[in-house]
PDB file of N, CA and C in Angstrom:
ATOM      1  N   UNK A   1      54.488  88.538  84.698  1.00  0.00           N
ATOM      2  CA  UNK A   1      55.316  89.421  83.911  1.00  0.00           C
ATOM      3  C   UNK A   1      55.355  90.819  84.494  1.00  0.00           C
ATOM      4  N   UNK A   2      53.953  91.385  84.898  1.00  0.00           N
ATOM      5  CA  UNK A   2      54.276  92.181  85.358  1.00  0.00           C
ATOM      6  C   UNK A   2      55.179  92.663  86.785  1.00  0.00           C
ATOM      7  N   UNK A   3      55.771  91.791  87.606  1.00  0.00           N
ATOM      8  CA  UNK A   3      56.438  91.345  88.768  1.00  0.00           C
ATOM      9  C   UNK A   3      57.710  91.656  88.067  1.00  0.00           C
ATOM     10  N   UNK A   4      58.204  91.389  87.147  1.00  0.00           N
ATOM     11  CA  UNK A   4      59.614  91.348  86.511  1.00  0.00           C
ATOM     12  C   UNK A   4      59.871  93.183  85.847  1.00  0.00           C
ATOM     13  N   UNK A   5      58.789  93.305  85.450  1.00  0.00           N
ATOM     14  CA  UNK A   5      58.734  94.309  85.135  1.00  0.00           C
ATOM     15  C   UNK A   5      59.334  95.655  86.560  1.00  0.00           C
ATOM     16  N   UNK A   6      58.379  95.425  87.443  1.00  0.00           N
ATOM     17  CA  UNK A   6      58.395  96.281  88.305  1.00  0.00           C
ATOM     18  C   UNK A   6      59.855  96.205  89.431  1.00  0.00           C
ATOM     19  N   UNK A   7      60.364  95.215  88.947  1.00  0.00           N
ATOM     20  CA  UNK A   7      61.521  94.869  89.836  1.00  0.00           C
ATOM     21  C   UNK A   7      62.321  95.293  88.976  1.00  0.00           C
ATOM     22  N   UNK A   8      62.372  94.915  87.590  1.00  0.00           N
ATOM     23  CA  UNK A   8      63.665  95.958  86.541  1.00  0.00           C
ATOM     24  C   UNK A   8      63.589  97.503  87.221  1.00  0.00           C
ATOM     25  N   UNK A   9      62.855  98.108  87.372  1.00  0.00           N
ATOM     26  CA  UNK A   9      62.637  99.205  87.119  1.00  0.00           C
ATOM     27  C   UNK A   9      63.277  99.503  88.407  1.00  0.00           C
ATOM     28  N   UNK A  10      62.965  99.078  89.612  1.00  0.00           N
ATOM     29  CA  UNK A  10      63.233  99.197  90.508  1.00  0.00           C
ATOM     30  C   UNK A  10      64.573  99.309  90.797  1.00  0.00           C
ATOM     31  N   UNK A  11      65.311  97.996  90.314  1.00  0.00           N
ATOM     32  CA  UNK A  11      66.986  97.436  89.733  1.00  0.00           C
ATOM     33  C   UNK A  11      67.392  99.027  89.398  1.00  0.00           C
ATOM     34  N   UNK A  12      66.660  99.488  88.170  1.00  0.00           N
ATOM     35  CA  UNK A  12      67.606 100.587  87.352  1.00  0.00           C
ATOM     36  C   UNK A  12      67.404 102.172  87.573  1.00  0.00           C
ATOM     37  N   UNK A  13      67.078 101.823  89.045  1.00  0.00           N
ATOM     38  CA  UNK A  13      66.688 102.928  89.462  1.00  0.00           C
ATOM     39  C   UNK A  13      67.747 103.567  90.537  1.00  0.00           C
ATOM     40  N   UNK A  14      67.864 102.029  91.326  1.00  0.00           N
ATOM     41  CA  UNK A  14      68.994 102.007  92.386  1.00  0.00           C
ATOM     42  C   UNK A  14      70.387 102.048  91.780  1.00  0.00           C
ATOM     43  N   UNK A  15      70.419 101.155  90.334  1.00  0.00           N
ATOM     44  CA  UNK A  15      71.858 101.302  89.536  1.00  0.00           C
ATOM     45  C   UNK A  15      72.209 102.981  89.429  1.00  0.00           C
ATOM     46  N   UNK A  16      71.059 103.076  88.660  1.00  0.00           N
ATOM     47  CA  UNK A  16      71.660 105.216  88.375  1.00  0.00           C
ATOM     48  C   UNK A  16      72.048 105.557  89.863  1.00  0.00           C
ATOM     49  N   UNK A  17      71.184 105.275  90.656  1.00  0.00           N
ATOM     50  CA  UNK A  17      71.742 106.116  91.431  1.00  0.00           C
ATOM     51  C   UNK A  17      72.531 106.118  92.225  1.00  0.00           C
ATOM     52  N   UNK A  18      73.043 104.886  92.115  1.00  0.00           N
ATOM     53  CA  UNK A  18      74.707 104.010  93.140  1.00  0.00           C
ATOM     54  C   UNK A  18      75.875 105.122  92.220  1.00  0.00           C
ATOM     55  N   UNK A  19      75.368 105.088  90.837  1.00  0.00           N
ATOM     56  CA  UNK A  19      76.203 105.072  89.921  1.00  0.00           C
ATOM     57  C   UNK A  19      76.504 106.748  89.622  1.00  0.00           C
ATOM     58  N   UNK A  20      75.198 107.523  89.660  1.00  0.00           N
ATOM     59  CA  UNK A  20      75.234 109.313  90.370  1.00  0.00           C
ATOM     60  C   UNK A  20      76.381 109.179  91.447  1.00  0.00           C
ATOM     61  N   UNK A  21      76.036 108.557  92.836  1.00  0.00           N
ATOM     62  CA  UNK A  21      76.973 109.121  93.885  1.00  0.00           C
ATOM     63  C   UNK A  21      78.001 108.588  93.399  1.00  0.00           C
ATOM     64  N   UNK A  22      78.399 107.814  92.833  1.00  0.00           N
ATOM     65  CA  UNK A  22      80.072 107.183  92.795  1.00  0.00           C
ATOM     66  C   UNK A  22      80.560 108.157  91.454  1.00  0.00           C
ATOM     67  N   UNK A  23      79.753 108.572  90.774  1.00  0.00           N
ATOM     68  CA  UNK A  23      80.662 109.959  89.415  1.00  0.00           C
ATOM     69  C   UNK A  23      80.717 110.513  90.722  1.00  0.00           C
ATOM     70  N   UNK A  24      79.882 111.391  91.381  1.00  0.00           N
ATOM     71  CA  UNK A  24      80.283 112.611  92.139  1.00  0.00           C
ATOM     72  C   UNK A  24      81.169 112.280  93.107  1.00  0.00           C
ATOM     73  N   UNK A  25      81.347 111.167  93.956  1.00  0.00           N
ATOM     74  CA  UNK A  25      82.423 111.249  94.377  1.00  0.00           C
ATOM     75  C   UNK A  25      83.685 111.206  93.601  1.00  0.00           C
ATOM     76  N   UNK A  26      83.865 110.545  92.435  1.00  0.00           N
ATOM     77  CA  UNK A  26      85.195 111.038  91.921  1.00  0.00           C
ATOM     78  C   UNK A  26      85.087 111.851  91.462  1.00  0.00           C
ATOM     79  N   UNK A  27      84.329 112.847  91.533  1.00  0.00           N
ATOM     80  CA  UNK A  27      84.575 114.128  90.369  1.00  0.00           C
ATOM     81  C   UNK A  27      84.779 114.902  92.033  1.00  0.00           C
ATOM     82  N   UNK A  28      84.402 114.837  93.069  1.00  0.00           N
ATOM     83  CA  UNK A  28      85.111 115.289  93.806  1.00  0.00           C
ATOM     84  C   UNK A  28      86.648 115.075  94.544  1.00  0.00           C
ATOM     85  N   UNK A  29      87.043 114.163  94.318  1.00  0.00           N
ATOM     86  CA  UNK A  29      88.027 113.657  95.172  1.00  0.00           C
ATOM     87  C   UNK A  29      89.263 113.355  93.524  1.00  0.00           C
ATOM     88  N   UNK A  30      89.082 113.581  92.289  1.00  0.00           N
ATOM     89  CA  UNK A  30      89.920 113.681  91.041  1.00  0.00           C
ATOM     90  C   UNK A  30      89.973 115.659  91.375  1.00  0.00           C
ATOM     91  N   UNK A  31      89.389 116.545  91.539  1.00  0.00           N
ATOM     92  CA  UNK A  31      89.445 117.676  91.757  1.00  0.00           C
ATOM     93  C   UNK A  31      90.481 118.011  93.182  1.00  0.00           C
ATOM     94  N   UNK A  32      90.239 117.530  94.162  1.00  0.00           N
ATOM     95  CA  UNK A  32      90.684 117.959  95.308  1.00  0.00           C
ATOM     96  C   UNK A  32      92.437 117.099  94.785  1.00  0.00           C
ATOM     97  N   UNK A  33      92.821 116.082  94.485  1.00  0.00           N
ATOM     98  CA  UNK A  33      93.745 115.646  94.278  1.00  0.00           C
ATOM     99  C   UNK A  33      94.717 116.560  93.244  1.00  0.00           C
ATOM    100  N   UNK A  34      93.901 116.818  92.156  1.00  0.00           N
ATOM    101  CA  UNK A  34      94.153 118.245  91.212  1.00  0.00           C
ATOM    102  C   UNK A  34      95.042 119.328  91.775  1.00  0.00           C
ATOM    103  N   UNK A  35      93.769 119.570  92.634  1.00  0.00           N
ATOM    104  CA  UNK A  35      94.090 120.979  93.754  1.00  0.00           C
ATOM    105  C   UNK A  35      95.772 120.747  94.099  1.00  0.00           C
ATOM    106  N   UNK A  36      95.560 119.823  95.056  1.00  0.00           N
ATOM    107  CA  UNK A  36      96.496 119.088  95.925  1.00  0.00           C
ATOM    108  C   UNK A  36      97.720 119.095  95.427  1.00  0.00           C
ATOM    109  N   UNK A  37      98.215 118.975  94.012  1.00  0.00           N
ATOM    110  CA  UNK A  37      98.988 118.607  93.390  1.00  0.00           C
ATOM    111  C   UNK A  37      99.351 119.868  92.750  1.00  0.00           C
ATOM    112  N   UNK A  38      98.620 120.262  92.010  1.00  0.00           N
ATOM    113  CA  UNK A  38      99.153 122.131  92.080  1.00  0.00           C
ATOM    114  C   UNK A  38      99.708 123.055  92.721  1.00  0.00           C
ATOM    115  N   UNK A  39      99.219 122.159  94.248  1.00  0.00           N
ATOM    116  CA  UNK A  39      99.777 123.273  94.992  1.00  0.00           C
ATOM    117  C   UNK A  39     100.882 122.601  95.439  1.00  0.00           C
ATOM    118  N   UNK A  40     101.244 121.291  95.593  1.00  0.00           N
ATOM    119  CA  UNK A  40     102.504 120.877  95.813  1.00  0.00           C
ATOM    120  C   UNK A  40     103.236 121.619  94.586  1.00  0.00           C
ATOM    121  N   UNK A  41     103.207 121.689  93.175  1.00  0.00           N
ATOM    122  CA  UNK A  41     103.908 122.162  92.406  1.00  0.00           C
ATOM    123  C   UNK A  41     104.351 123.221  92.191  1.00  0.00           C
ATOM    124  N   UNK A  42     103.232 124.473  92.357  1.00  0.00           N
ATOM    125  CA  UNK A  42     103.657 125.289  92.656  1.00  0.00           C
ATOM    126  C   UNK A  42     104.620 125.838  94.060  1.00  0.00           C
ATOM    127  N   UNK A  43     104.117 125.258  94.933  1.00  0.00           N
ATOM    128  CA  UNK A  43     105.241 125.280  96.227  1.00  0.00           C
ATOM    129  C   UNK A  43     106.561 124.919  95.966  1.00  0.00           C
ATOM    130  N   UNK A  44     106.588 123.756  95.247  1.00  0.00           N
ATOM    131  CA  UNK A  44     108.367 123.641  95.092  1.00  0.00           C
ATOM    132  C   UNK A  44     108.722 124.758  93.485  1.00  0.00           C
ATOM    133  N   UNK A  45     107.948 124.811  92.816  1.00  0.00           N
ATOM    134  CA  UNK A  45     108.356 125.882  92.120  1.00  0.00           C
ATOM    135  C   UNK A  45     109.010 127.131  92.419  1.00  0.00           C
ATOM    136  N   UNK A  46     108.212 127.625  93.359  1.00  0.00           N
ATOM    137  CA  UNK A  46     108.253 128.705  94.279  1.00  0.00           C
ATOM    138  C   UNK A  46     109.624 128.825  94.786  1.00  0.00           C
ATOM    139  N   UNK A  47     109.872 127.696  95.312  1.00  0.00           N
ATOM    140  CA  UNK A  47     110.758 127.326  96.193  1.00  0.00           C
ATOM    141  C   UNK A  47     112.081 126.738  95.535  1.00  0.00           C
ATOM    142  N   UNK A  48     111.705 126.289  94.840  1.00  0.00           N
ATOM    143  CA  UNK A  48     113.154 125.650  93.549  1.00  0.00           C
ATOM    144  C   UNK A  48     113.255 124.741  94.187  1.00  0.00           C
ATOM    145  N   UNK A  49     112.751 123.882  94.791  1.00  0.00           N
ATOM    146  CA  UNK A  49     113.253 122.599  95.082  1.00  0.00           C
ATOM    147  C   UNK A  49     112.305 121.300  94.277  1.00  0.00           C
ATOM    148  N   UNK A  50     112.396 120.043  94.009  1.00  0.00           N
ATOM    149  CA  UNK A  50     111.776 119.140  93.134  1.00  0.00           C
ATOM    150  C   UNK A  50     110.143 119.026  94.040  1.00  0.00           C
ATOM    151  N   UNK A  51     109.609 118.476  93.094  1.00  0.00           N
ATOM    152  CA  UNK A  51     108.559 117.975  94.207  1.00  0.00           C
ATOM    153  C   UNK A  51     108.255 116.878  94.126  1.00  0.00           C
ATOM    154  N   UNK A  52     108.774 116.104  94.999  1.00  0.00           N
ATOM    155  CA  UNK A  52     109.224 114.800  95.120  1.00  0.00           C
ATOM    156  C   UNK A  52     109.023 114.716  96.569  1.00  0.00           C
ATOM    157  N   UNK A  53     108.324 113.438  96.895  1.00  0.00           N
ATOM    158  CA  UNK A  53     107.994 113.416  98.704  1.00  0.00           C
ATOM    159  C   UNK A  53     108.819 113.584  99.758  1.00  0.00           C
ATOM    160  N   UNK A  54     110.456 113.133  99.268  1.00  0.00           N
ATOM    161  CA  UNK A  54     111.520 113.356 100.227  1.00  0.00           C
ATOM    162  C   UNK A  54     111.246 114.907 100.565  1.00  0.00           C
ATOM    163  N   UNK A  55     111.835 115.350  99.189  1.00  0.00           N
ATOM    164  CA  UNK A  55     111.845 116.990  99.091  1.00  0.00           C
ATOM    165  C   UNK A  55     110.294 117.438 100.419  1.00  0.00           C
ATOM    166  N   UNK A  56     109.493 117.292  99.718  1.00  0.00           N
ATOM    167  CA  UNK A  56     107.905 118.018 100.689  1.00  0.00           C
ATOM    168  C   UNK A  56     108.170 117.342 102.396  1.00  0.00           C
ATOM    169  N   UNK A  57     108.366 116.117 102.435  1.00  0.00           N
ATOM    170  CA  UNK A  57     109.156 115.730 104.144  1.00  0.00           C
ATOM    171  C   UNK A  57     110.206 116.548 104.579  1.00  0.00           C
ATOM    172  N   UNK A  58     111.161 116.938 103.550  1.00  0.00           N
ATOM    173  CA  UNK A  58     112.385 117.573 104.407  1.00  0.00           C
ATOM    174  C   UNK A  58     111.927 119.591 104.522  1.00  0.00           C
ATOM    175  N   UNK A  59     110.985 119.236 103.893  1.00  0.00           N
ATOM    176  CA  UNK A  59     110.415 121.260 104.245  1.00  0.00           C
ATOM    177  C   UNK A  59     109.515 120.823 105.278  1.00  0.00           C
ATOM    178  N   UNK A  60     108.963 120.040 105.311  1.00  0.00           N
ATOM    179  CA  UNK A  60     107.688 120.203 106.452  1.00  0.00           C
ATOM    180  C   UNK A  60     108.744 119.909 107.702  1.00  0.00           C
ATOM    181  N   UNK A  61     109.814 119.066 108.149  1.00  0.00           N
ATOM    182  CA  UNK A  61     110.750 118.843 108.790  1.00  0.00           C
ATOM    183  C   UNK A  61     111.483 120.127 109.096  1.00  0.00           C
ATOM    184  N   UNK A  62     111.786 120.591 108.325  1.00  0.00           N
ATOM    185  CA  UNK A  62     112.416 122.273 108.399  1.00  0.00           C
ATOM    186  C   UNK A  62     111.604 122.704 109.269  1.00  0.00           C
ATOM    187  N   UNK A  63     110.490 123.421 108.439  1.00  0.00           N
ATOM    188  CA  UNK A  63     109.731 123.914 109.070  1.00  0.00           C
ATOM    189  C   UNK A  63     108.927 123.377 110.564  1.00  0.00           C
ATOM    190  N   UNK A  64     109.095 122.615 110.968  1.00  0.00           N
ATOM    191  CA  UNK A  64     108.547 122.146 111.969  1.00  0.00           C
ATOM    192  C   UNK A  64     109.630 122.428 113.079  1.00  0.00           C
ATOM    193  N   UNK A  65     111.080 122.071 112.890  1.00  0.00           N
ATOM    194  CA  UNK A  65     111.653 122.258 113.596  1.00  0.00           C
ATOM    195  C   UNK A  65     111.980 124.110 113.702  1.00  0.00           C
ATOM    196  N   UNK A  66     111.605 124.691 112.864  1.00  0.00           N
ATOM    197  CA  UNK A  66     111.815 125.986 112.806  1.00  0.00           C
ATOM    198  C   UNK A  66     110.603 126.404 113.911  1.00  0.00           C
ATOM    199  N   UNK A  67     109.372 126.355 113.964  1.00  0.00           N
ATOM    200  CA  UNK A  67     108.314 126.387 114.791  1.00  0.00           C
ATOM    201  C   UNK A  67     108.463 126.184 116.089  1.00  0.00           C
ATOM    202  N   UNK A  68     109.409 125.114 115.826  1.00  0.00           N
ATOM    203  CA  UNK A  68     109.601 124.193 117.617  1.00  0.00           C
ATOM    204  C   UNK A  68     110.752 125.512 118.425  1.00  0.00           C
ATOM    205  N   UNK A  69     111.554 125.755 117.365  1.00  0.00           N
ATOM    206  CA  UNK A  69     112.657 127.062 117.632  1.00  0.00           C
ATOM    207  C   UNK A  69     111.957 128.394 118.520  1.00  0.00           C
ATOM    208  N   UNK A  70     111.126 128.785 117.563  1.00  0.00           N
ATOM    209  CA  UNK A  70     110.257 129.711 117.661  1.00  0.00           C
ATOM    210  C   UNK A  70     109.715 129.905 119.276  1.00  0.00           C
ATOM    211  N   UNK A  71     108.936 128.489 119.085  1.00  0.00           N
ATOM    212  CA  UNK A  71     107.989 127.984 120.654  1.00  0.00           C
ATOM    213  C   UNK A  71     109.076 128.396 121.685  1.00  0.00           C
ATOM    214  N   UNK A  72     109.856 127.268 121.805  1.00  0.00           N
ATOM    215  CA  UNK A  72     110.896 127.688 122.778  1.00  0.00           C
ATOM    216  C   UNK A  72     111.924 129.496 122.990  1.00  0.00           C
ATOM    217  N   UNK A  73     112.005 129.912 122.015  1.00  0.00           N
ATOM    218  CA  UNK A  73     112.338 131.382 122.329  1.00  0.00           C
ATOM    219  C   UNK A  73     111.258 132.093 122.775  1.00  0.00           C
ATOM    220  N   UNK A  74     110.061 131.336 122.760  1.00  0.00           N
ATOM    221  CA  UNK A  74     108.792 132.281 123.276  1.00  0.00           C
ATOM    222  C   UNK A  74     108.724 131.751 124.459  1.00  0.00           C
ATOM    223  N   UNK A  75     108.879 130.340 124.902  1.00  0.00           N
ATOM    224  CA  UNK A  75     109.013 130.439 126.430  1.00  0.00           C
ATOM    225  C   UNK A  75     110.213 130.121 127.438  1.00  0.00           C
ATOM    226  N   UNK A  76     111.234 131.259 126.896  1.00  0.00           N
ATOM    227  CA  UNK A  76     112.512 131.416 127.500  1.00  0.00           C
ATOM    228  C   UNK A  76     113.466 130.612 127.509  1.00  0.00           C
ATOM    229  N   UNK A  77     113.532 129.742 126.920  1.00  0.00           N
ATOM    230  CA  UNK A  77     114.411 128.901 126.201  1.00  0.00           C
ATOM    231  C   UNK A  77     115.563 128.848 125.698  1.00  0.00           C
ATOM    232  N   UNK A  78     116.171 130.142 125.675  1.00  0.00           N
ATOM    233  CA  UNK A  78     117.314 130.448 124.534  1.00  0.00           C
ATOM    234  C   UNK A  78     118.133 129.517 123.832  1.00  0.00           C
ATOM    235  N   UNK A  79     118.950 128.912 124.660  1.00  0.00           N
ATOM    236  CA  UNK A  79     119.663 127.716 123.994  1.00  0.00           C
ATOM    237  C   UNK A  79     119.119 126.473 123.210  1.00  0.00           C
ATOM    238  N   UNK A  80     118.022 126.123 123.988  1.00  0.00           N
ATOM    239  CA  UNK A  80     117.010 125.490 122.324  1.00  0.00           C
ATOM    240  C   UNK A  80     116.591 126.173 121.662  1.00  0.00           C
ATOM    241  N   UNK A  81     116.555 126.656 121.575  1.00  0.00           N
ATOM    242  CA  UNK A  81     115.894 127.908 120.584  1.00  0.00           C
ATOM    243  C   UNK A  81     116.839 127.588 119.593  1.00  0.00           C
ATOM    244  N   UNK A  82     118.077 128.179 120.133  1.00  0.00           N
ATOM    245  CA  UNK A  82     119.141 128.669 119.039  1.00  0.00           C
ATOM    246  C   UNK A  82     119.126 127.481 118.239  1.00  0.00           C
ATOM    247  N   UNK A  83     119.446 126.295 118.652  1.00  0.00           N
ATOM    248  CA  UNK A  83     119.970 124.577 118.318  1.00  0.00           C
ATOM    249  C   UNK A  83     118.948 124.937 117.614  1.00  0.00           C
ATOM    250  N   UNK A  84     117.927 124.686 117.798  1.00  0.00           N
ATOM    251  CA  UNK A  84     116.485 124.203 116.787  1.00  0.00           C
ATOM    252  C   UNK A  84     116.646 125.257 115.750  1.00  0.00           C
ATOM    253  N   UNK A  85     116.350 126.313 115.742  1.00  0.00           N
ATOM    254  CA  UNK A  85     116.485 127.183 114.885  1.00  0.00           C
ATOM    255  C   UNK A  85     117.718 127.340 113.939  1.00  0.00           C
ATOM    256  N   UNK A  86     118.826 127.309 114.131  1.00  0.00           N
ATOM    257  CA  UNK A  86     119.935 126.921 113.613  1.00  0.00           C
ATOM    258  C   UNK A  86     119.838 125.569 112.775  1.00  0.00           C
ATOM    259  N   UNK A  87     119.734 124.517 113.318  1.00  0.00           N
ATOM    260  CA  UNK A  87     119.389 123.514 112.685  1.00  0.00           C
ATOM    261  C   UNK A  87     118.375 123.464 111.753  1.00  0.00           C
ATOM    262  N   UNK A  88     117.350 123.872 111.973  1.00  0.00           N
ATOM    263  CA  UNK A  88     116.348 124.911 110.725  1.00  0.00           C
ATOM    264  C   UNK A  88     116.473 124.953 109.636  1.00  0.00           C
ATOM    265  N   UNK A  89     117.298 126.008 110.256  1.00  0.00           N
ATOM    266  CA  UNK A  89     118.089 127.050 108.879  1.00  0.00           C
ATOM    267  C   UNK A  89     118.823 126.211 107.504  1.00  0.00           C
ATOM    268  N   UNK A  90     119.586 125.435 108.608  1.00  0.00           N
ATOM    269  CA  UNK A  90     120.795 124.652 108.176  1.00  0.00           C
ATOM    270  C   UNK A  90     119.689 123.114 106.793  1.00  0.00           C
ATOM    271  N   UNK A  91     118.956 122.744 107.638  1.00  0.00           N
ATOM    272  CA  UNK A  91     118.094 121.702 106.508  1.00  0.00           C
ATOM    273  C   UNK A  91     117.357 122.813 105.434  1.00  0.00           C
ATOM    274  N   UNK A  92     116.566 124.130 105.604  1.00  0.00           N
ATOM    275  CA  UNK A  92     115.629 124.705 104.877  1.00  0.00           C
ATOM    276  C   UNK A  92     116.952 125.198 103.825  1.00  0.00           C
ATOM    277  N   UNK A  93     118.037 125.407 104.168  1.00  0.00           N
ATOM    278  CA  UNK A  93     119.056 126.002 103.246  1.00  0.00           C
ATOM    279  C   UNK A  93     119.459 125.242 102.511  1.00  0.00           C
ATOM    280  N   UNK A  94     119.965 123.608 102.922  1.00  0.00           N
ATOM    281  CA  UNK A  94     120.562 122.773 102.164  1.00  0.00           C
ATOM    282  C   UNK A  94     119.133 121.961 101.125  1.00  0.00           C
ATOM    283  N   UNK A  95     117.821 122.110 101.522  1.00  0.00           N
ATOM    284  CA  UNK A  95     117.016 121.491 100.444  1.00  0.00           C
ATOM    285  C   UNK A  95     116.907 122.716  99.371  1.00  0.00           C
ATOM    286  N   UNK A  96     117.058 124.221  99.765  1.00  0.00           N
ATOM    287  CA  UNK A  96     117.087 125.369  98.551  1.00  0.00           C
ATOM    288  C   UNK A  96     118.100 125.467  97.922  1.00  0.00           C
ATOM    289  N   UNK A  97     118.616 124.735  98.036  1.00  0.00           N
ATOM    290  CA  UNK A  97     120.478 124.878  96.889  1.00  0.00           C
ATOM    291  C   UNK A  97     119.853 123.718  95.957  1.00  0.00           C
TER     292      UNK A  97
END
């Protein structure tokens, strides 16, 4: 009996504490998702556009190609530049209407 004993204990020792790290990981990763999501909201708030994944793809798309604009007018580029940047403009304008 006492064998059963010492093995429960043992059992409900390892349970708490499987059961500690798995709360703290979701109490970390329900927080960061939180975060995550606020700040998507507030960004399209900000921004007046929905926040909806198309919407957050076609700004990061903007913006990326706006960057790529950028790059190239920084290393003498002009005419991509312009295209990219223009084109930019043209998606970051039509997702803010």
């Amino acid at each position: 009996m006492q064998a059963n004993g010492f093995f429960n204990e043992v059992g409900q020792v390892i349970g708490d504490l499987i059961r500690t790290v798995v709360e703290f990981l979701l109490a970390i990763f329900t927080n960061f998702f939180g975060a995550l999501e606020e700040f998507v909201d507030g960004l399209s708030r900000s921004l007046g556009i929905n926040a909806s994944f198309f919407s957050i793809l076609v700004l990061v798309v903007g913006l990326w190609l706006l960057w790529r604009g950028i790059r190239a007018l920084l290393r003498g580029s002009l005419l991509g530049a312009i295209v990219r940047i223009v084109l930019a403009l043209i998606i970051l304008s039509w997702l803010m209407m």
